[in-house]
Protein backbone atom coordinates (compact mmCIF):
# COMPACT_ATOMS: atom_id res chain seq x y z
CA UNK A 1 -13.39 12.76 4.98
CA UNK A 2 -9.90 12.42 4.42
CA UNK A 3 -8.43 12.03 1.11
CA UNK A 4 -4.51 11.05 -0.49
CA UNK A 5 -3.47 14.43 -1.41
CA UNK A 6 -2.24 14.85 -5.32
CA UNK A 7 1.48 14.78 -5.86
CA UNK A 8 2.84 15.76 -8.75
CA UNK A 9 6.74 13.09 -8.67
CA UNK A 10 6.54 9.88 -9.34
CA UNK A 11 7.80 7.75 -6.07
CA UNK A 12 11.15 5.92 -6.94
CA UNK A 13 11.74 2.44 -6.36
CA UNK A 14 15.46 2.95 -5.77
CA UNK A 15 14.29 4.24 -1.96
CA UNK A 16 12.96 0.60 -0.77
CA UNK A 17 15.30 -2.24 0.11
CA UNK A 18 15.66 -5.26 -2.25
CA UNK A 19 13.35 -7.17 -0.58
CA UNK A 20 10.40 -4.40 -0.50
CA UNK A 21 11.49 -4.15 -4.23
CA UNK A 22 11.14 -7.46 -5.18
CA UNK A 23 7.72 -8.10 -3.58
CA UNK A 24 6.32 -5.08 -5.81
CA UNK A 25 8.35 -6.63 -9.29
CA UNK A 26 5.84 -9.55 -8.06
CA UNK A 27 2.65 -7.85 -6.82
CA UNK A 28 2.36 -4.69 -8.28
CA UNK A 29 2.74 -2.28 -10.61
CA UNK A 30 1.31 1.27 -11.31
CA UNK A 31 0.95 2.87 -14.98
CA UNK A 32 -1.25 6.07 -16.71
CA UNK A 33 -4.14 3.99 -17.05
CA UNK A 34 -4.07 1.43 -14.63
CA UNK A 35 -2.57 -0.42 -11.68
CA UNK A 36 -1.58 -4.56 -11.39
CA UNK A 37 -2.09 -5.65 -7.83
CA UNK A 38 -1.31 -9.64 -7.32
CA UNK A 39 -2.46 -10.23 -10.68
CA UNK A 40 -5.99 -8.17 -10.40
CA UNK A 41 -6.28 -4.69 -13.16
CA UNK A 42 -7.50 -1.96 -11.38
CA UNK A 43 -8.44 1.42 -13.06
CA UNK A 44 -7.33 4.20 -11.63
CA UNK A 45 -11.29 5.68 -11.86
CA UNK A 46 -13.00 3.06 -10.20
CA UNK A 47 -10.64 3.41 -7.38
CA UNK A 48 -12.79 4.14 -4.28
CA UNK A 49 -10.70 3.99 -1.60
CA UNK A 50 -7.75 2.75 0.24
CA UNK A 51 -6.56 1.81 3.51
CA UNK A 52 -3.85 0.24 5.46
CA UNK A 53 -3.72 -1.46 8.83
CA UNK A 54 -1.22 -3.12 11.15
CA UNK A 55 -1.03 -6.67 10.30
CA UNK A 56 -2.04 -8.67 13.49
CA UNK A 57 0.86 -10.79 15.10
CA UNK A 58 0.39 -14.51 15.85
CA UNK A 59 0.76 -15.26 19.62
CA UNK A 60 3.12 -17.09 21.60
CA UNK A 61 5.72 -18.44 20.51
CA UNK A 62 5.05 -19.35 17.10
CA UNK A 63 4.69 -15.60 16.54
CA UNK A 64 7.95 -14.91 18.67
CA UNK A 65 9.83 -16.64 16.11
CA UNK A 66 8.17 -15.45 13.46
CA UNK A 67 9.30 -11.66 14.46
CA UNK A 68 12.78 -12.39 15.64
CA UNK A 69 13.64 -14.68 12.37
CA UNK A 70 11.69 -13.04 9.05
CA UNK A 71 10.33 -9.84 10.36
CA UNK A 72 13.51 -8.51 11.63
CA UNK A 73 11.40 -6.49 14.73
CA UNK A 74 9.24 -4.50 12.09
CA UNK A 75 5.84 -3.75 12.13
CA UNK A 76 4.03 -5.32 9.04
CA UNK A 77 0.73 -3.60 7.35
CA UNK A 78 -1.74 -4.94 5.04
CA UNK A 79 -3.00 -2.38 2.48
CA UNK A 80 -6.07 -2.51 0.90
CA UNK A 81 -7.62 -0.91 -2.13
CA UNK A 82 -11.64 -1.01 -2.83
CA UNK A 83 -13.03 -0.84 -6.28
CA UNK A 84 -16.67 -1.56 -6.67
CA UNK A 85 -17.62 -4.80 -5.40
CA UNK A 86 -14.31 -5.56 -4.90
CA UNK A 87 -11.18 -5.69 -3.49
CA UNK A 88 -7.15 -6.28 -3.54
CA UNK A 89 -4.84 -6.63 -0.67
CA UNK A 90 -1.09 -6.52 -0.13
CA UNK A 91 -0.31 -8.35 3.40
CA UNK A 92 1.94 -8.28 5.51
CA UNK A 93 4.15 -5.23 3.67
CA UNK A 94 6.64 -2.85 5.28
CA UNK A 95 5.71 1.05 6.05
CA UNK A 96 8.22 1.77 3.12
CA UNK A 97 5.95 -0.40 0.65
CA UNK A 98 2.39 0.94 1.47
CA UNK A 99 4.17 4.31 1.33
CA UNK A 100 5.20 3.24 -2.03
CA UNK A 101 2.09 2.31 -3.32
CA UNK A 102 -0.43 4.89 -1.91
CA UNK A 103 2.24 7.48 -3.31
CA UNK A 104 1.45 5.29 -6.92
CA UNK A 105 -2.17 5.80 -5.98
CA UNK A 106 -1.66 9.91 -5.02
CA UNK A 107 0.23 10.29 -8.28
CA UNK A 108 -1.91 8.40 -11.23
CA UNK A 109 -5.42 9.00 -9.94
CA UNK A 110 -7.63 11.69 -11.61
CA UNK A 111 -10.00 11.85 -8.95
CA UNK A 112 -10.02 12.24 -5.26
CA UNK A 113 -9.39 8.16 -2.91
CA UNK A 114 -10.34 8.25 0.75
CA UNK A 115 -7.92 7.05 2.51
CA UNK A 116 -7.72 5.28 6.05
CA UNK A 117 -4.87 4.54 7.79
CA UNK A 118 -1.93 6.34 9.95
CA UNK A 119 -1.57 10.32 9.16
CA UNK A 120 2.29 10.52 8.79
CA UNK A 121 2.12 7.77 6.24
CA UNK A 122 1.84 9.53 3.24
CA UNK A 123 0.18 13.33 2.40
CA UNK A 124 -3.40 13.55 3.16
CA UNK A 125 -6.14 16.41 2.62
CA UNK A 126 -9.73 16.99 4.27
CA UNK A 127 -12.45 16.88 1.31
């Protein structure tokens, strides 16, 4: 199974654009003993796992727009993290951001999250 692999830096915010940076100021925010995603405490221990995904694209030309006026050509993700029962979701974020985040996750965990999601997104290990 494969596993976010332990870093020992904390990722920088001063690497993502403004607008990256601003939508984390609003959604999220990573400390020792826990994180803040959209509002939602998670502990880092009952972390079980996160993944990210490409966010679909609407179709025709509602969608066209969409990409050519807010999205600026860029592929969009939606990042997920399962605790328990539950779960919390950033949509729509840029590569940058989940990268962001799952290096959070890498950093301030004690234990070992499985992790799904592209390979040469962040450092991963086989458990």
């Amino acid at each position: 199974m494969t596993h976010l692999q332990r870093i020992d830096y904390r990722p920088a915010l001063d690497e993502l654009r403004e607008d990256e940076q601003r939508f984390l100021y609003e959604n999220f925010d990573a400390y020792g003993a826990e994180m803040l995603v959209s509002g939602d405490v998670i502990r880092w221990e009952h972390i079980d796992e996160v993944e990210v995904v490409p966010a679909p694209r609407i179709a025709g030309l509602a969608g066209v727009l969409v990409k050519l006026l807010f999205l600026k050509n860029e592929q969009r993700y939606h990042l997920g993290i399962y605790y328990g029962a539950r779960e919390a979701i950033l949509p729509n974020i840029t590569w940058d951001t989940a990268k962001y985040v799952l290096l959070n996750v890498a950093y301030y965990a004690s234990q070992p999250i499985a992790y799904k999601g592209p390979e040469d997104l962040v450092p991963i290990a086989e458990i």
